[in-house]
Every structure is written in structure tokens, then in C-alpha cells.
Protein backbone atom coordinates (compact mmCIF):
# COMPACT_ATOMS: atom_id res chain seq x y z
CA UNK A 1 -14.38 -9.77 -1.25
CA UNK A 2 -11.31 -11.88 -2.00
CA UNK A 3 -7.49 -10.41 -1.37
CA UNK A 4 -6.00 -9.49 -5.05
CA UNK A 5 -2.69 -11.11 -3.89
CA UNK A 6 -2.04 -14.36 -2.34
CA UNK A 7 0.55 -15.84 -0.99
CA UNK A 8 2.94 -17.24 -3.60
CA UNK A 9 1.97 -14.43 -6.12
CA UNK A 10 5.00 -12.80 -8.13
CA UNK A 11 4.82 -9.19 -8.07
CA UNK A 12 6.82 -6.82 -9.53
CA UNK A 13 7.59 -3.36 -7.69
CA UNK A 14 8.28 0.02 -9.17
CA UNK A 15 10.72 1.04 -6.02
CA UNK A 16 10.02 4.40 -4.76
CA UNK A 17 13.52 5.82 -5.00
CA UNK A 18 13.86 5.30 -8.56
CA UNK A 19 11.19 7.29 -9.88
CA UNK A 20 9.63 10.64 -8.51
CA UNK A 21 6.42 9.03 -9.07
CA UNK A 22 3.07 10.17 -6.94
CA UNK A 23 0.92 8.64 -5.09
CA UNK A 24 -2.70 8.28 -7.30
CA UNK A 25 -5.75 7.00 -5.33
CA UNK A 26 -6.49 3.50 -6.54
CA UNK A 27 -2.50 2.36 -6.61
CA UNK A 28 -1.41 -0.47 -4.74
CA UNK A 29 1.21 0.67 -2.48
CA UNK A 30 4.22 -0.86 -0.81
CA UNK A 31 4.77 0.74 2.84
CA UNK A 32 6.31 0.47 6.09
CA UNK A 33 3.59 -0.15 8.55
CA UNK A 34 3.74 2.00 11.32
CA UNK A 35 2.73 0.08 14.07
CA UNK A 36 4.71 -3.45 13.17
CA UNK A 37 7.24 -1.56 11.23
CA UNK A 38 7.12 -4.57 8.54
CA UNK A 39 6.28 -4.25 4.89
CA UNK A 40 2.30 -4.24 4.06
CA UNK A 41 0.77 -3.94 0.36
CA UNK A 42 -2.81 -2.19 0.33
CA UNK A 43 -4.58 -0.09 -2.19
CA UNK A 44 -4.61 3.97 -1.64
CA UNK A 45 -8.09 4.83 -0.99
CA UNK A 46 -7.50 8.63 -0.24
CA UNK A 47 -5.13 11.57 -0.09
CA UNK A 48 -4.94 13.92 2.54
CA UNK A 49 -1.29 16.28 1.89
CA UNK A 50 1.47 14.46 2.33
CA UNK A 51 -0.32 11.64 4.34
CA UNK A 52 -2.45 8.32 2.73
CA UNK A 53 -5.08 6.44 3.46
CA UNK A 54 -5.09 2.74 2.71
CA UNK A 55 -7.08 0.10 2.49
CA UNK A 56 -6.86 -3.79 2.30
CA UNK A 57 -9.35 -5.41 -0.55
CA UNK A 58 -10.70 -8.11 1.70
CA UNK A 59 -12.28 -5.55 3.91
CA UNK A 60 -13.26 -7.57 6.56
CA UNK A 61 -9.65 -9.75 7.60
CA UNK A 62 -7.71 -6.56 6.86
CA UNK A 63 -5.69 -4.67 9.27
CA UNK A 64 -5.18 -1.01 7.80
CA UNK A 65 -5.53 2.52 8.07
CA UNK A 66 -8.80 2.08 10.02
CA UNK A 67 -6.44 0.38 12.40
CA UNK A 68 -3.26 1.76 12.49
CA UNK A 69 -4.09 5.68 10.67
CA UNK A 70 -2.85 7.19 7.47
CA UNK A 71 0.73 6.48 6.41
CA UNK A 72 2.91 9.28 5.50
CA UNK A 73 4.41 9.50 1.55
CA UNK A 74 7.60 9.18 3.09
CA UNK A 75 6.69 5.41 4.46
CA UNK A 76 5.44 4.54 0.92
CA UNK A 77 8.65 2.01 -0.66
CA UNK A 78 7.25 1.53 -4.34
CA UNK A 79 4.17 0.59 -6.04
CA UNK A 80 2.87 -2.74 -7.39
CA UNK A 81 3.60 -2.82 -11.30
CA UNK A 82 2.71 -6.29 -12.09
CA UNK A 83 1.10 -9.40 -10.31
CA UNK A 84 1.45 -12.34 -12.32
């Protein structure tokens, strides 16, 4: 399966601190990655309390929660609103 975003893609963010939005399964999430503490987009595939698992599309080149665990709600910085 092909990545929905690629590099040069505009996206437009719904930042987490301006909303009190949840967390849906299915959204495309903007987090802090644990392990390289940099910023990673990849769709919720599950929720477990107040922790997330998440999920790259391209399955096979994707480094996520099957790597690195479920991310906390906390680490979650807004949601993808748009790709153009």
C-alpha cells in the first residue's frame, strides 16, 4: 500500500491546544515520537485509555507503534485537517 502523504504535500493541522478535540480511531494524528522525540504523522488504529495505537499506511516501510509502543494522548500535537 502507498503512504497517503508524500513529501512536498501541504497539510493543514487542527493543533491540539486549540480545540478539546478527541482522539477517534481512523484520524491521522500529529505526535511526538517517543523514541526519536521528532514529529511523526500516522493514522490511530486503536484506543486503549489514555494511550494510542498508531499505525503508518504503507505497512511494510513504516516505523510505528509495533516498533516504538502506544503513544500517550498527551504526545498527540493536532490532527491532519486537510492534505491538498
Amino acid at each position: 500500500m502507498l503512504p497517503d502523504i508524500h513529501n512536498g504535500d501541504i497539510a493543514v493541522i487542527r493543533r491540539n491546544r486549540l480545540t478539546k478535540r478527541e482522539t477517534s480511531v481512523g484520524d491521522i494524528v500529529i505526535f511526538v515520537n517517543p523514541v526519536t522525540e521528532q514529529l511523526n504523522i500516522k493514522k490511530c488504529t486503536a484506543l486503549y485509555g489514555d494511550t494510542i495505537f498508531v499505525t503508518g499506511t504503507n505497512l511494510p516501510e513504516s516505523t510505528d507503534s509495533r516498533a516504538f509502543g502506544r503513544i500517550t494522548k498527551n504526545s498527540i500535537k493536532g490532527w491532519l485537517w486537510i492534505n491538498i
